[in-house]
Protein backbone atom coordinates (compact mmCIF):
# COMPACT_ATOMS: atom_id res chain seq x y z
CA UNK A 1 -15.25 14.11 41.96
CA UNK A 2 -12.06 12.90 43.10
CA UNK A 3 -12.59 9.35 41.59
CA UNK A 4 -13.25 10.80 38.32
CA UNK A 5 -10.16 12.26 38.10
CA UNK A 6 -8.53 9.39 39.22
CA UNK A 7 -9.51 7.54 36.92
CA UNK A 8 -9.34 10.35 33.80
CA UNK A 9 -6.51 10.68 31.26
CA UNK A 10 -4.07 13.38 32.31
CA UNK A 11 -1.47 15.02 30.91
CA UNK A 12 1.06 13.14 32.73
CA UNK A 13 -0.39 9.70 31.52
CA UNK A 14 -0.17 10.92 27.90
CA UNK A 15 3.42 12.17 28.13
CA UNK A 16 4.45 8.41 29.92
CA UNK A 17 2.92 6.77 26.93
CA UNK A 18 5.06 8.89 24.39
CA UNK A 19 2.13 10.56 22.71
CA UNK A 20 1.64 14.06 22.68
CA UNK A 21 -0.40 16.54 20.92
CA UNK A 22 1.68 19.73 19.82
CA UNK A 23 0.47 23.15 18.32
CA UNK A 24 3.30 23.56 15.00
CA UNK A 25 4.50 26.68 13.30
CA UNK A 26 1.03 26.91 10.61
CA UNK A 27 -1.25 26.59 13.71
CA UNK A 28 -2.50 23.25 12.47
CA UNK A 29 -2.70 20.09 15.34
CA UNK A 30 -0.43 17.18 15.05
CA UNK A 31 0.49 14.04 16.64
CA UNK A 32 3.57 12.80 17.48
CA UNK A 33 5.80 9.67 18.99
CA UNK A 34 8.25 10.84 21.29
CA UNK A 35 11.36 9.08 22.33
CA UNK A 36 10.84 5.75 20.83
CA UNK A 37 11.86 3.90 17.46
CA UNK A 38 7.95 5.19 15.93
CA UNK A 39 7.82 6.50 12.96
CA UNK A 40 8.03 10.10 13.00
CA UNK A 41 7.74 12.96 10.19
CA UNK A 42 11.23 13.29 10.30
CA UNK A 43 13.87 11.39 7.79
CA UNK A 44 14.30 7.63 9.62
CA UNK A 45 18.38 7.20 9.49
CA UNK A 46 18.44 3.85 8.11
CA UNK A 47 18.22 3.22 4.10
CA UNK A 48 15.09 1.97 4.17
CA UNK A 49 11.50 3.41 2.57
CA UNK A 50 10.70 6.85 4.56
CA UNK A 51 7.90 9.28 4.47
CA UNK A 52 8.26 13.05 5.47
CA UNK A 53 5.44 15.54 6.04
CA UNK A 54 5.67 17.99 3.46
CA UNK A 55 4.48 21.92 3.59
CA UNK A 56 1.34 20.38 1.45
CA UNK A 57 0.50 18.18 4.13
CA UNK A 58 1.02 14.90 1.91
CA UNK A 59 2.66 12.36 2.50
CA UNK A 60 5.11 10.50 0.13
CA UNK A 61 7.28 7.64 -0.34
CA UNK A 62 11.13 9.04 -0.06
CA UNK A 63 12.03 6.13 -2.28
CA UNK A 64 11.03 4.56 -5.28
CA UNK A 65 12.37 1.26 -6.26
CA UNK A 66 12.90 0.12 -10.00
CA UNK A 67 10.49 -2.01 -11.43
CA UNK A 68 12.77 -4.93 -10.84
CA UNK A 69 14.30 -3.94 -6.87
CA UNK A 70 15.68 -7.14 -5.87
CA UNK A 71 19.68 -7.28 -5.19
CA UNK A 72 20.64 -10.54 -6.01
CA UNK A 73 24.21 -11.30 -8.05
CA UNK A 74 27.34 -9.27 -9.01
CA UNK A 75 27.07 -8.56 -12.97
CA UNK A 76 30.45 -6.94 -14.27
CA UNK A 77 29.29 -3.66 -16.33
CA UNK A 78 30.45 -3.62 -20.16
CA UNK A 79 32.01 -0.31 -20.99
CA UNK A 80 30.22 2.06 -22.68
CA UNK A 81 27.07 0.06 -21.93
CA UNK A 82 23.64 2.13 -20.95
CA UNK A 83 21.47 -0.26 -19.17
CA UNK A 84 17.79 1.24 -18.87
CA UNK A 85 15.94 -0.15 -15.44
CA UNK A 86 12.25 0.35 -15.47
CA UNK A 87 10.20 1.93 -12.60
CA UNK A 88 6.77 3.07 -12.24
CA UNK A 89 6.20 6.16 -11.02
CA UNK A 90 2.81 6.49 -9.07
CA UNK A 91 2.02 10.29 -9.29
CA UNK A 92 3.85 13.52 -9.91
CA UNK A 93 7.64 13.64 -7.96
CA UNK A 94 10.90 15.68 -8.04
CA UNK A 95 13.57 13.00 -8.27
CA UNK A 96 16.79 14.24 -6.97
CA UNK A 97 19.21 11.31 -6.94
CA UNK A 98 19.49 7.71 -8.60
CA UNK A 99 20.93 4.98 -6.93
CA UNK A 100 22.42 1.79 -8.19
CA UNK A 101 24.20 -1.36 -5.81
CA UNK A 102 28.07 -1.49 -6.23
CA UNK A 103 29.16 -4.88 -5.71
CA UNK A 104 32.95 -3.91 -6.95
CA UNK A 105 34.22 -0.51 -7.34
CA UNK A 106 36.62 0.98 -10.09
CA UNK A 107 36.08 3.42 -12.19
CA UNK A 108 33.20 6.11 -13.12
CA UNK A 109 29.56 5.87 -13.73
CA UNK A 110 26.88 8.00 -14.99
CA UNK A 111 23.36 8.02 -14.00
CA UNK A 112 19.84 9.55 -15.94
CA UNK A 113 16.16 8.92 -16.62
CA UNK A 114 14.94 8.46 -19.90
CA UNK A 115 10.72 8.60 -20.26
CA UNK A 116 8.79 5.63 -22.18
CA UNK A 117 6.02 5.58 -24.94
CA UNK A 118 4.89 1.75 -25.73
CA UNK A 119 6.98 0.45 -22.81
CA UNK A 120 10.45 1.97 -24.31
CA UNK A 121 12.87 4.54 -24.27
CA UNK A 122 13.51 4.20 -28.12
CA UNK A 123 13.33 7.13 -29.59
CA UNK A 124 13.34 9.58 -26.71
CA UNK A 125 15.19 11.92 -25.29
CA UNK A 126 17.13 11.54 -22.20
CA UNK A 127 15.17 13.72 -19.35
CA UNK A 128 18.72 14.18 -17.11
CA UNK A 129 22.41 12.80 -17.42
CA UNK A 130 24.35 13.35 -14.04
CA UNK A 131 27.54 13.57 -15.52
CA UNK A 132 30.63 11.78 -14.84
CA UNK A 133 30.71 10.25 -10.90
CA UNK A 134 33.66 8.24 -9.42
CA UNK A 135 32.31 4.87 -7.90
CA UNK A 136 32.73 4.99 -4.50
CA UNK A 137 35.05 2.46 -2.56
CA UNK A 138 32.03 0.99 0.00
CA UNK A 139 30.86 -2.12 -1.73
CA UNK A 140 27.58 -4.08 -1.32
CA UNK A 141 25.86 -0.74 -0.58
CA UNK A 142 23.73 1.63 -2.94
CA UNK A 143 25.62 4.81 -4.39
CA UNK A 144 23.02 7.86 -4.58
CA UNK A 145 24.18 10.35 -7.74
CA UNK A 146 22.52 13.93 -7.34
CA UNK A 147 21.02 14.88 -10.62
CA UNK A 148 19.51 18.14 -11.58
CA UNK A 149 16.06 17.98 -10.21
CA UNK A 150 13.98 16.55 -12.49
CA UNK A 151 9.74 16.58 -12.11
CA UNK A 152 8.33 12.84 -13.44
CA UNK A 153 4.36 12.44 -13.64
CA UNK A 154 2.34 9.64 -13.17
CA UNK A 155 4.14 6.70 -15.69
CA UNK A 156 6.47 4.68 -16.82
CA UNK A 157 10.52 5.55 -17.07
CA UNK A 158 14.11 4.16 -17.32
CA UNK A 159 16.87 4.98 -14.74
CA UNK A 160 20.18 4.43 -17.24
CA UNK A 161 23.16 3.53 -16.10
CA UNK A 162 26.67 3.18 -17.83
CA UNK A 163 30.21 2.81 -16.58
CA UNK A 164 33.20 3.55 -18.11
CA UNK A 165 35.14 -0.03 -17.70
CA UNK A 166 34.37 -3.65 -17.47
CA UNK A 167 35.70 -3.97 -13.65
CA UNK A 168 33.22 -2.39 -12.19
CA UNK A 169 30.35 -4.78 -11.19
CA UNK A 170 26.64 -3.75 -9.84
CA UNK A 171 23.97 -5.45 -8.40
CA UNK A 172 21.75 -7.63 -10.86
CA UNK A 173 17.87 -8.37 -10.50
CA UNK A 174 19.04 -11.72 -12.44
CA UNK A 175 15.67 -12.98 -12.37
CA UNK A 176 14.33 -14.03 -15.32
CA UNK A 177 10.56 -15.17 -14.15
CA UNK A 178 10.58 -11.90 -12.79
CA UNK A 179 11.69 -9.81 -16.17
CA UNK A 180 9.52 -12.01 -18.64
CA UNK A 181 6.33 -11.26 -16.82
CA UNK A 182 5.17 -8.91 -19.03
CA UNK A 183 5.93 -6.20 -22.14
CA UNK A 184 7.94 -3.93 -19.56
CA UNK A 185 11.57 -5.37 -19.54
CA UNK A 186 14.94 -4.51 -18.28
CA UNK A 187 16.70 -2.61 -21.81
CA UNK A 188 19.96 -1.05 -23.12
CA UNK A 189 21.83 0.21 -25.81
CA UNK A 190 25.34 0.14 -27.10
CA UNK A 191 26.43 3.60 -27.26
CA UNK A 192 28.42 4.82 -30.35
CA UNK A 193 31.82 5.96 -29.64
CA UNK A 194 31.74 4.57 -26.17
CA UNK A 195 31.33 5.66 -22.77
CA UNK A 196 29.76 9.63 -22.50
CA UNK A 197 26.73 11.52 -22.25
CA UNK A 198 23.72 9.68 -22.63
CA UNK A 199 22.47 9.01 -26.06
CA UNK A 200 19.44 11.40 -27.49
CA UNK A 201 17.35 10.31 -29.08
CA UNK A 202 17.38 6.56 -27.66
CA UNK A 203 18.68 4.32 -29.96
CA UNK A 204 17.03 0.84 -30.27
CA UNK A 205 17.25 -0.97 -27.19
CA UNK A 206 17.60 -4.45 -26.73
CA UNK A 207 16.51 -6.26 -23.76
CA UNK A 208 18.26 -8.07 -21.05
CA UNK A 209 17.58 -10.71 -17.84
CA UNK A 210 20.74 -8.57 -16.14
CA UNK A 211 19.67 -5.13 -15.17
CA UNK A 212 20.84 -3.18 -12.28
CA UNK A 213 19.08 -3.02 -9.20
CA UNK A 214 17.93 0.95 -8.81
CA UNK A 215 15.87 3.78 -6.87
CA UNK A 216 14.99 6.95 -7.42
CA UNK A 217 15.33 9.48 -4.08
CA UNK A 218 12.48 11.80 -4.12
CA UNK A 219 12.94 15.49 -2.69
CA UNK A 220 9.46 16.71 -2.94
CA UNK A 221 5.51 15.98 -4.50
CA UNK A 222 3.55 19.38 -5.58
């Protein structure tokens, strides 16, 4: 009897190898990592793709790049511009935030999301505009705008983003293997009068090889 417990798993053994078992608030059983650099269901503090347990019990993807994520090249905005970055949304999200990459700051900037039919935005109404934002002073880094939360389904979209001066340079995909591949392609549009609130319906778009690089920052999934 005394070899067998020896040689069985005790509670000691399990906390030394960081893993414990833990009764939470809705009485349902869940594992954990403890003190290490695991992945946990809380928010990891670096930039990078996260998940996060939700009430549901699903789990989700805190981040969702643009159909062309790649940082590669500082591309000076054109005032007044609205360039339309595609990304795929895999099923039904809140989006509460839309990044771009500011490679040089001046300026302001306004970010939305404008839904597809055919693989464009012509023609449709802009979902959310976040207003007017100052670009902030840290370059090289991605700027997250709040927007008014906005539920996507299961499709294709376009993040837009314009700026209100030609200084003012963001992060381009500059890829142009990459942006050929197929009918969905980087876009924008002109808009009359300048920069201002995003342009509803979407005018005709024309397409480009110098998008931004963008995300979406989800907040919840149903």
């Amino acid at each position: 009897m005394g070899r067998f417990r020896r040689n069985a798993v005790t509670s000691a053994e399990i906390i030394a190898d960081a893993v414990i078992t833990a009764k939470v608030a809705d009485s349902a059983v869940t594992t954990a990592k403890i003190a290490s650099d695991a992945v946990t269901t809380a928010k990891i503090t670096d930039a990078a793709v996260t998940t996060a347990k939700l009430a549901s019990g699903t789990l989700f993807t805190r981040r969702i790049n643009s159909y062309t994520w790649h940082p590669h090249s500082s591309q000076a905005f054109v005032a007044g511009r609205v360039l339309l970055e595609p990304i795929i949304i895999p099923f039904t999200v809140t989006v509460e935030a839309i990044a771009f990459v500011i490679f040089t700051q001046n300026g302001n900037v306004r970010v939305g999301i404008y839904p597809s039919s055919s693989d464009k935005p012509d023609a449709l109404n802009a979902l959310v505009d976040s207003g007017s934002v100052a670009v902030e002073t840290t370059a090289n880094s991605p700027q997250e705008i709040a927007i008014t939360a906005t539920q996507l389904t299961a499709g294709l979209y376009y993040l837009a983003l314009e700026a209100d001066n030609a200084v003012a340079a963001f992060a381009s995909i500059n890829n142009t293997v990459e942006t050929n591949a197929g009918a969905v392609r980087q876009r924008y549009y002109d808009r009359a009068g300048g920069y201002g609130a995003f342009t509803s319906p979407c005018p005709v778009t024309a397409t480009t090889n110098l998008g931004p690089s963008m995300y979406a920052l989800i907040s919840s999934v149903p």
